[in-house]
Protein backbone atom coordinates (compact mmCIF):
# COMPACT_ATOMS: atom_id res chain seq x y z
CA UNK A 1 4.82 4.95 40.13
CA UNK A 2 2.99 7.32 37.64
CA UNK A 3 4.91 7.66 34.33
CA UNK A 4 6.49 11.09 33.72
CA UNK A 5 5.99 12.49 30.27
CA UNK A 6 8.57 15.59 29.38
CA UNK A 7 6.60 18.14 27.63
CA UNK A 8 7.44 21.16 25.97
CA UNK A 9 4.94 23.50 25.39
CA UNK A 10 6.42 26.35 22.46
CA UNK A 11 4.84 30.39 22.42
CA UNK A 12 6.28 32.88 20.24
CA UNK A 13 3.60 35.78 20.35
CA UNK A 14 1.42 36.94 23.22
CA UNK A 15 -1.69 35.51 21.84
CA UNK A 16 -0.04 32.34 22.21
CA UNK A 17 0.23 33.30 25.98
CA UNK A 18 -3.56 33.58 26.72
CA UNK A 19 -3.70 29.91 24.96
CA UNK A 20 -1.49 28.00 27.17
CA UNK A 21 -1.77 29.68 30.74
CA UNK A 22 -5.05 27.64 31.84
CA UNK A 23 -3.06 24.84 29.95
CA UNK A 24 0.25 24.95 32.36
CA UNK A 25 -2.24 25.52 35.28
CA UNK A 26 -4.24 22.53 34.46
CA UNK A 27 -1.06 20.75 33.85
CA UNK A 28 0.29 21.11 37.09
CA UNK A 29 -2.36 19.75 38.95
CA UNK A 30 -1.08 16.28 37.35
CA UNK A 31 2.57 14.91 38.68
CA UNK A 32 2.42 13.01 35.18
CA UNK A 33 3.57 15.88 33.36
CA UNK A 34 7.21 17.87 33.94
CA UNK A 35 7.39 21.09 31.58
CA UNK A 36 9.35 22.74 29.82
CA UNK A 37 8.24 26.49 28.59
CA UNK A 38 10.32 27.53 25.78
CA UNK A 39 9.44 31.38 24.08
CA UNK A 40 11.00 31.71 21.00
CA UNK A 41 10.94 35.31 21.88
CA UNK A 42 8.65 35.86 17.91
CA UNK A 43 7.20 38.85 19.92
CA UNK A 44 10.11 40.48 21.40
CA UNK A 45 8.53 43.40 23.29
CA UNK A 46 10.00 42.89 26.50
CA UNK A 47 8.09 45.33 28.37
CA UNK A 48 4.47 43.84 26.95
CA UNK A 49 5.44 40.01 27.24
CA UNK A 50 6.46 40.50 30.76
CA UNK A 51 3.04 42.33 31.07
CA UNK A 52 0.88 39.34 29.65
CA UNK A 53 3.51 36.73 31.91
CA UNK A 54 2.26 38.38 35.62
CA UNK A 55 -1.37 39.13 34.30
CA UNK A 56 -1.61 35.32 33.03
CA UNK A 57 0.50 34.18 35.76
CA UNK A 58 2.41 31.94 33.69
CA UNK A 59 6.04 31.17 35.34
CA UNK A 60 9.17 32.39 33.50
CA UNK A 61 10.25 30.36 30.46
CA UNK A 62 12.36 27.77 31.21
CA UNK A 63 14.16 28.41 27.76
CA UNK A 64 13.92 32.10 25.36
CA UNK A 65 15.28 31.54 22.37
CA UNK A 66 15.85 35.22 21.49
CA UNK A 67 14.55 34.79 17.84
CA UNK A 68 13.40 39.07 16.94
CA UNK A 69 12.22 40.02 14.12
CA UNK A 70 12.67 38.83 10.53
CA UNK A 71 11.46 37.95 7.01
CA UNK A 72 9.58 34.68 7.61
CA UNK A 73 11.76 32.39 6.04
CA UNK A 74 14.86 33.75 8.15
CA UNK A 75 12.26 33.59 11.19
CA UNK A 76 11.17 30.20 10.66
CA UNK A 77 14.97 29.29 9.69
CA UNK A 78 16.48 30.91 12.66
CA UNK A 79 13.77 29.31 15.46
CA UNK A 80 14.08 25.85 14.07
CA UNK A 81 18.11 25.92 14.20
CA UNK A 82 18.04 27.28 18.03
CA UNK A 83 15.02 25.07 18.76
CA UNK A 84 16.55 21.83 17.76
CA UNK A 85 19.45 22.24 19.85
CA UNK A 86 17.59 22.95 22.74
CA UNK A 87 15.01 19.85 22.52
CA UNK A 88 18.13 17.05 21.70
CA UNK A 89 19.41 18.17 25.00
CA UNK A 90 15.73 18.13 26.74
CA UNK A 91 14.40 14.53 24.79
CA UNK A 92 11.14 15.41 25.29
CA UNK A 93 8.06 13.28 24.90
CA UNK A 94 5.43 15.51 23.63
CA UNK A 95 5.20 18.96 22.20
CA UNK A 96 2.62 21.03 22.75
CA UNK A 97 2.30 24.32 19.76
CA UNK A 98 -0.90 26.57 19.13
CA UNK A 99 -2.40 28.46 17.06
CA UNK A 100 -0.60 29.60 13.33
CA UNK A 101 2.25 31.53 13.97
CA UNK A 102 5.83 31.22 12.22
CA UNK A 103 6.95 29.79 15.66
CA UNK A 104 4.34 26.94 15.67
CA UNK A 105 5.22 26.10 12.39
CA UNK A 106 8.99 25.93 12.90
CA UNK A 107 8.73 23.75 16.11
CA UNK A 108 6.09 21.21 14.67
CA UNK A 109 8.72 20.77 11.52
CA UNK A 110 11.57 19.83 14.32
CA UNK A 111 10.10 18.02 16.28
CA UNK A 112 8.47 15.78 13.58
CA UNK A 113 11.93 15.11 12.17
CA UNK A 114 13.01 14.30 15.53
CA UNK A 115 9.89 11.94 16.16
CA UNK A 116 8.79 13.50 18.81
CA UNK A 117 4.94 13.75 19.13
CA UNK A 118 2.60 16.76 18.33
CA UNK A 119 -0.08 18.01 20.06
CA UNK A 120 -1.45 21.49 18.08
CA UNK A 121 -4.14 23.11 20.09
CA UNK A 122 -6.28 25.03 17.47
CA UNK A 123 -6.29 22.40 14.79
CA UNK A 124 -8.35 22.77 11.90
CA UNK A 125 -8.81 26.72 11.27
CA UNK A 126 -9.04 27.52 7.85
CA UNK A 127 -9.67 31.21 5.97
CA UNK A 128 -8.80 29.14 2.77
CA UNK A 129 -6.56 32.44 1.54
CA UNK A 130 -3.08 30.67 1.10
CA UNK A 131 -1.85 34.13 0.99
CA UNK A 132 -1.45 34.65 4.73
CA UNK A 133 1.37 33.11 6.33
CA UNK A 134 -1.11 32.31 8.89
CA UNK A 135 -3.07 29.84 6.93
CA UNK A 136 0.63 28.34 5.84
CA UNK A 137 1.09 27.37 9.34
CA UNK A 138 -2.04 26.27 10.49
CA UNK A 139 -2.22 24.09 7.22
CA UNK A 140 1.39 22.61 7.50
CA UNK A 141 1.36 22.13 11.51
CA UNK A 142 -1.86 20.00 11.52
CA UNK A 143 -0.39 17.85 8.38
CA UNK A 144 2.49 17.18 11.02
CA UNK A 145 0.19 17.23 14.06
CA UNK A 146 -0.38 13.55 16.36
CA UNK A 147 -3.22 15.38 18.74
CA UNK A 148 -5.14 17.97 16.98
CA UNK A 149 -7.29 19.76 19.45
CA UNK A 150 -10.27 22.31 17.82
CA UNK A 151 -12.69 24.05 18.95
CA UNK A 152 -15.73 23.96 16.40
CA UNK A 153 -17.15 21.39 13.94
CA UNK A 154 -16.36 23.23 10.39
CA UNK A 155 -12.53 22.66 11.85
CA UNK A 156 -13.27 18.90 11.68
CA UNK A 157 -14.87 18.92 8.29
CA UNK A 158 -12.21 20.68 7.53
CA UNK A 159 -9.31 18.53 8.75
CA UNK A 160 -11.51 15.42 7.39
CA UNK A 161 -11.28 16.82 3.87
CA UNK A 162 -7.80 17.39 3.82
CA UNK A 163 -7.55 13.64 4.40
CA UNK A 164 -6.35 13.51 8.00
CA UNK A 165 -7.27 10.61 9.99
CA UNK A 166 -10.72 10.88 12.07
CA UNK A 167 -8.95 9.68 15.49
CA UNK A 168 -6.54 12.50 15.85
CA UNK A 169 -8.92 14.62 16.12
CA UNK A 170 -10.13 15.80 19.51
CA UNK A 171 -13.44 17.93 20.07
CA UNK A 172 -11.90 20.00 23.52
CA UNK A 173 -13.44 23.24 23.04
CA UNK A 174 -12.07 26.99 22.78
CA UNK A 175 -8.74 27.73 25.14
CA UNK A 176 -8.99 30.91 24.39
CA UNK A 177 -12.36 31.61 26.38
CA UNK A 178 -10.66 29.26 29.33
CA UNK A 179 -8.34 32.26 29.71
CA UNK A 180 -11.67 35.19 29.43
CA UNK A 181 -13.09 33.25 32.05
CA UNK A 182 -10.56 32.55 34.43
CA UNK A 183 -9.16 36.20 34.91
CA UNK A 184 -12.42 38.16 34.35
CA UNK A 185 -12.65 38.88 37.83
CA UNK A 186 -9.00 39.22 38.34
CA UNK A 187 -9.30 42.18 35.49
CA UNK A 188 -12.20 43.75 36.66
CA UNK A 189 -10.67 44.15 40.16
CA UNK A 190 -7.42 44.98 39.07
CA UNK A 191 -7.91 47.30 35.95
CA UNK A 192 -8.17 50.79 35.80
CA UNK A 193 -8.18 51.48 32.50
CA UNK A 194 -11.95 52.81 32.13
CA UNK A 195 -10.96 55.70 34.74
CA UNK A 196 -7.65 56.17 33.21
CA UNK A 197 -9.23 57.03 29.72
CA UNK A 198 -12.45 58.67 30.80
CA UNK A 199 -14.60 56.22 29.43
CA UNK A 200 -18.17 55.05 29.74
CA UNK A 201 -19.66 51.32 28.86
CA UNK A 202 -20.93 50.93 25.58
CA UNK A 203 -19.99 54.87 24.79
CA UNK A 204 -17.19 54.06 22.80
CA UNK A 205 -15.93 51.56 19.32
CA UNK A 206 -12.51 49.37 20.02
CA UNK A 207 -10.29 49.02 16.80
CA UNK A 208 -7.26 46.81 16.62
CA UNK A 209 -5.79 46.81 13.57
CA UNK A 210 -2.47 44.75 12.49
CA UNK A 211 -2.71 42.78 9.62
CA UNK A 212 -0.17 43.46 6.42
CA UNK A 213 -2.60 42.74 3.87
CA UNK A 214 -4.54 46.27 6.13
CA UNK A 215 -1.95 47.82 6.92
CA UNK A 216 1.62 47.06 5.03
CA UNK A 217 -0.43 48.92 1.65
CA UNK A 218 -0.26 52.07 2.38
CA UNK A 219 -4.14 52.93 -0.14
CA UNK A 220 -5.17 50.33 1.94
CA UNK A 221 -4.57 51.64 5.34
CA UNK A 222 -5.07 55.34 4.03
CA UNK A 223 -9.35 53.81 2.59
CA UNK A 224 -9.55 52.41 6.91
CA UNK A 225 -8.57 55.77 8.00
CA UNK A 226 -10.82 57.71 5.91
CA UNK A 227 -13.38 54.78 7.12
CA UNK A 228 -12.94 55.22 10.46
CA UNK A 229 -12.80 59.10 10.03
CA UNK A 230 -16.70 58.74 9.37
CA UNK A 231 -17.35 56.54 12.06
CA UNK A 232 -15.58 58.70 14.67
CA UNK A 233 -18.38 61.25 14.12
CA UNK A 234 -20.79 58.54 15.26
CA UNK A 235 -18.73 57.47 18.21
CA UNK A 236 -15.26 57.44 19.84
CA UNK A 237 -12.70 54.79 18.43
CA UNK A 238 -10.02 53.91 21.02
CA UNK A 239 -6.91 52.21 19.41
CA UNK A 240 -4.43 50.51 21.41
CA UNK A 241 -1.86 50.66 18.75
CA UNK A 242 0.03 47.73 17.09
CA UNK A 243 3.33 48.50 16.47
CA UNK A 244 3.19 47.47 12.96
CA UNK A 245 0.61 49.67 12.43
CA UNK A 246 2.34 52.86 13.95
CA UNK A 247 5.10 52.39 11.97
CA UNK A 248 3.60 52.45 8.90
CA UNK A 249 1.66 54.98 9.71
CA UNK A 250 4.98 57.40 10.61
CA UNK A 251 6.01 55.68 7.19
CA UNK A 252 3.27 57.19 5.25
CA UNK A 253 3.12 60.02 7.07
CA UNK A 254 -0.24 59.43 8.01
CA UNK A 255 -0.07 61.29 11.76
CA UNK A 256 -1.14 64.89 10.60
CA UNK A 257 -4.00 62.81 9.14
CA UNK A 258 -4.89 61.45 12.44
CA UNK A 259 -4.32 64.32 14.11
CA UNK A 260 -7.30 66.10 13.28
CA UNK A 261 -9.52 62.86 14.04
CA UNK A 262 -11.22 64.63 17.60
CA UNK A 263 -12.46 61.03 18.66
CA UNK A 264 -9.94 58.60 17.43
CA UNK A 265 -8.47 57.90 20.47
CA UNK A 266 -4.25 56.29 19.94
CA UNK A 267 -3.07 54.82 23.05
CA UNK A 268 0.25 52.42 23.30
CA UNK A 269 -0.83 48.39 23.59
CA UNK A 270 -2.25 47.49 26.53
CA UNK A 271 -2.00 44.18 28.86
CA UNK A 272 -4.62 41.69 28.76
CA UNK A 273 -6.78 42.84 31.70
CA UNK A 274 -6.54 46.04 30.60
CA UNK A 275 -8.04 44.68 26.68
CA UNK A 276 -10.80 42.56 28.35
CA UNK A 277 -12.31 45.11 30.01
CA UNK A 278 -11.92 47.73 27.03
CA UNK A 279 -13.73 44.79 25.25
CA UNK A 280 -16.19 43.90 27.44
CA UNK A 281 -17.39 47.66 27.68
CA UNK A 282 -17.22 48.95 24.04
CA UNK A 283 -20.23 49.35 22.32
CA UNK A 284 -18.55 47.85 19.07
CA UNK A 285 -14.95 46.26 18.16
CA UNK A 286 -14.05 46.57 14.61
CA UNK A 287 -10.55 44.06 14.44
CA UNK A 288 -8.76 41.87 11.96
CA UNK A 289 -7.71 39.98 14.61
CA UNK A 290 -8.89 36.45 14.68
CA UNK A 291 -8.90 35.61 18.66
CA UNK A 292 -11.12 38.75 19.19
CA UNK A 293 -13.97 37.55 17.34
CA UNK A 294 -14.11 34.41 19.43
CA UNK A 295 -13.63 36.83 22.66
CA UNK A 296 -16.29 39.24 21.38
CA UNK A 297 -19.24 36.26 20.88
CA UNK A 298 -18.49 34.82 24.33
CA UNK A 299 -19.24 38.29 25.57
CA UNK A 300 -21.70 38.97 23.46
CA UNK A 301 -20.34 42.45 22.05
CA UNK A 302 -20.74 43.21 18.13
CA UNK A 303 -18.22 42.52 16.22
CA UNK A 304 -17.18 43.55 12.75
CA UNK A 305 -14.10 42.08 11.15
CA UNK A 306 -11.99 43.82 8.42
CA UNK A 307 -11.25 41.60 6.48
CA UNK A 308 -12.38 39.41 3.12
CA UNK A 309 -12.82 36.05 4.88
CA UNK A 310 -12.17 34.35 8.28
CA UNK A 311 -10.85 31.22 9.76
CA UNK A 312 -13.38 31.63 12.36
CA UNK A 313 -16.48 31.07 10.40
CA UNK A 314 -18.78 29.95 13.79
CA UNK A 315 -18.20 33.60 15.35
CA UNK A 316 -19.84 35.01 11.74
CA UNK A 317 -22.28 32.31 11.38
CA UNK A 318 -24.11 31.93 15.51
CA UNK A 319 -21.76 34.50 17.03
CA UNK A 320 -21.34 38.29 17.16
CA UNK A 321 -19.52 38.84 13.93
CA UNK A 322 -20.01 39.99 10.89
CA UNK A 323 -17.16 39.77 7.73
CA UNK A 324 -17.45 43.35 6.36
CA UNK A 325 -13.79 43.29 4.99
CA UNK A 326 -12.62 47.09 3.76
CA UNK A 327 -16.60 47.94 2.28
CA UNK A 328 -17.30 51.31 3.38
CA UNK A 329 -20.93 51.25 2.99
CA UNK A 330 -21.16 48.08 4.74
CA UNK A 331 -19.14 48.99 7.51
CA UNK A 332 -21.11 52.07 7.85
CA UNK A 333 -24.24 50.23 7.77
CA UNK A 334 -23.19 47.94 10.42
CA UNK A 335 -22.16 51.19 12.38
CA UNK A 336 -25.61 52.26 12.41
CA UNK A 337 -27.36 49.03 13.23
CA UNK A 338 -25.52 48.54 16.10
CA UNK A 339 -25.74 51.81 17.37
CA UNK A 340 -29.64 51.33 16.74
CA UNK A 341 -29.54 48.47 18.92
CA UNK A 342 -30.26 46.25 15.61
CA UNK A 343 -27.64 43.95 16.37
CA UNK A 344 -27.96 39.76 15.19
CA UNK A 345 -29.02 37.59 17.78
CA UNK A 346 -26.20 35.09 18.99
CA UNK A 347 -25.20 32.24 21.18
CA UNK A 348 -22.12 30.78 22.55
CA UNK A 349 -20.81 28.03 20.28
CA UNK A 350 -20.96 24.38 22.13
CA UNK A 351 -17.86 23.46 24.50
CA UNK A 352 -16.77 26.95 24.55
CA UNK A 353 -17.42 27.01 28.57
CA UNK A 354 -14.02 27.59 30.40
CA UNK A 355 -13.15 23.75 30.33
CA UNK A 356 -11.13 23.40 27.51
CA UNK A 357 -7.80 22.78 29.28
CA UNK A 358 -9.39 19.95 31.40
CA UNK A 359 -10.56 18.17 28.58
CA UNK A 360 -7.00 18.54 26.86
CA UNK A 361 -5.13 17.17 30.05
CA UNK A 362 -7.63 14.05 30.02
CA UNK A 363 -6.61 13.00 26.73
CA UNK A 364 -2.73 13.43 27.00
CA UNK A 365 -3.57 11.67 30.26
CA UNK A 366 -5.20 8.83 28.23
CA UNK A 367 -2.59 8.96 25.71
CA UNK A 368 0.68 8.61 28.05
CA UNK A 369 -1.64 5.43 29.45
CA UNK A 370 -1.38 3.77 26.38
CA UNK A 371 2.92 3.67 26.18
C-alpha cells in the first residue's frame, strides 16, 4: 500500500492562487498525497478570490482562516495563532508555502516549531532591499525551508551564499508560467474583455501599480501620475485598479487629477483570464509587480518595471524587462523605443516550459520514498 503523506498547501493572496492550481492538479493525479487547502483569507476580497478560485479551478479551501487586513506584525501574529490550531488538529506531514507574502512567512515559522517539514516554492528571490516586507519573508521562509524549489540560477547563487545547504535546493522551473500555459486557451475562449473595453492588440500600455514604497507617498505617486500623464499622449494606459492604490488616490485627492487624463483608462481589478489577455495584447506593461515580469518575458511583451531593483533579475537580464524605477526620462525613452519597434531581443529563461508542477510532485514523490 502506497504511503499517504498529509499536506497542507497555505495561500493568502491571489497571486499565491495562480502558483498552486497546476500544483493541486498535479497533485491529484498521485493517491500518495491527501490535501489540505488552507487560505488565510491575507486577500480578503471575496468577490475577486472567488473569481481567481473558478477561473483556476482550484476546489474550495478546506480551511479560511479569516485573517483581513492589518499592520504586518498583527497580520503575521494573528495567522500564526489561528494557523497553529488548525495544523495540531490536522498533523500534517509536509507544508507546502510560496512566494513572500506575510502569510508564507507566518506558516513556515509554525510549522518549523512544530517540526513539520517545508517545502517553499519560489526559493531564492532576492531584490536585496531589506526594506520590503517582501524580501523579509522570502529571506526568513527559505532560512526555515526543507525543499526549496526556484526557478532560475542567480536564486541558487543566491541561496548558496546565504549558507544554505546545496541539497535542498531543487532546480523545478517557474509555476507561475505552468498556470499562463495551462489556461491560455481557456482565457482566450472565455474572455471578453478586449470587446468589453474597445480595445485593439498592441494599441494600448497596461499599468498595475500597488506597491507602498509607489504608492503609500503621496510625491511619489503624484511624480507616476504626472509620468504617465505624458505617456498617455503617446498611447492609452488601461489600469485595472489596486485597491491600495485607489484609496490613496481618494486620500490625496488625486481623482480631479485623473480626470482630465483622456486616455488613462481606470477600470475595477479584473480576474485572471481577463489580465492574461489584457497582457498578452498590450503593446507595453509598465508594473511593480514582480510575477508580471516573469508573465510578460514568456509572452514576449515589453516590460518596464517601476521600481529601483528587482528580485527577478533573469526577466531584466534575457527577458523582456527593463528596471526603469520612477526616472522620467528613462521611462519616456523606453516609451518611445518600444513604440518604434526598438525593443531588446529576448528568450525564455531554461525550465520555464509549463512543467514545473511535474517536476515538484517527482521530488516530494522521491522524498516521501525515503521515510
Amino acid at each position: 500500500m502506497a504511503k499517504t503523506n498529509n499536506t497542507i498547501i497555505l495561500v493568502g493572496t491571489r497571486p499565491n492562487l495562480m502558483k498552486i492550481a497546476p500544483l493541486i492538479k498535479e497533485m491529484k493525479n498521485h493517491k500518495e498525497f491527501r490535501i489540505s487547502l488552507v487560505h488565510t483569507g491575507q486577500h480578503y476580497d471575496r468577490n475577486m478570490s472567488e473569481i481567481f478560485f473558478k477561473e483556476l479551478e482550484i476546489p474550495e479551501p478546506d480551511h479560511h482562516l479569516g485573517i483581513g487586513s492589518g499592520h504586518h506584525g498583527e497580520q503575521v501574529g494573528n495567522i500564526m495563532i489561528r494557523f497553529e490550531e488548525m495544523v495540531l488538529n490536522e498533523s500534517p506531514h509536509l507544508l507546502i508555502v510560496v512566494g513572500d507574502v506575510n502569510s508564507t512567512l507566518a506558516g513556515a515559522i509554525v510549522a518549523a516549531k512544530l517540526h513539520i517539514k517545508i517545502a517553499h516554492i519560489e526559493a531564492g528571490l532576492r531584490s536585496f532591499n531589506w526594506n520590503m516586507p517582501e524580501e523579509q519573508n522570502r529571506v526568513l521562509t527559505d532560512r526555515l525551508a526543507d525543499l526549496l524549489f526556484i526557478h532560475s540560477p542567480d536564486a541558487r547563487t543566491n541561496l548558496l551564499n546565504e549558507g544554505i545547504d546545496g541539497k535542498k535546493i531543487y532546480d523545478v522551473g517557474n509555476i507561475m508560467i505552468d498556470s499562463l500555459i495551462g489556461f491560455h486557451q481557456k482565457a482566450h475562449r472565455n474572455s471578453r474583455i478586449m470587446g468589453k473595453m474597445g480595445l485593439s492588440p498592441n494599441c494600448y500600455c497596461l499599468l498595475t501599480l500597488h506597491r507602498p514604497s509607489n504608492v503609500d507617498v503621496k510625491a511619489n505617486l503624484q511624480k507616476l501620475l504626472n509620468i504617465f500623464s505624458e505617456i498617455q499622449q503617446r498611447i492609452p494606459i488601461v489600469y485595472p485598479i489596486h485597491p491600495r492604490t485607489k484609496k490613496n488616490i481618494e486620500k490625496y485627492h488625486l481623482n480631479d487629477y485623473l480626470n482630465k487624463l483622456d486616455n488613462f483608462i481606470i477600470t475595477e481589478p479584473v480576474g485572471y483570464l481577463d489580465f492574461l489577455v489584457l497582457m498578452e495584447n498590450a503593446k507595453f506593461v509598465m508594473t511593480d509587480s514582480g510575477g508580471i515580469q516573469e508573465e510578460t518575458t514568456y509572452l514576449k511583451v515589453p516590460c518596464l518595471t517601476l521600481r529601483d531593483e528587482t528580485e527577478r533579475p533573469i526577466t531584466n537580464e534575457i527577458g523582456t524587462n527593463m528596471i526603469v524605477g520612477s526616472n522620467k526620462q528613462l521611462i519616456l525613452d523606453s516609451v518611445d523605443s518600444i513604440l518604434k519597434g526598438d525593443w531588446k531581443q529576448s528568450r525564455i529563461p531554461d525550465l520555464w516550459d509549463g512543467k514545473t508542477s511535474e517536476r515538484i510532485v517527482e521530488i516530494l514523490l522521491n522524498e516521501m520514498s525515503k521515510g
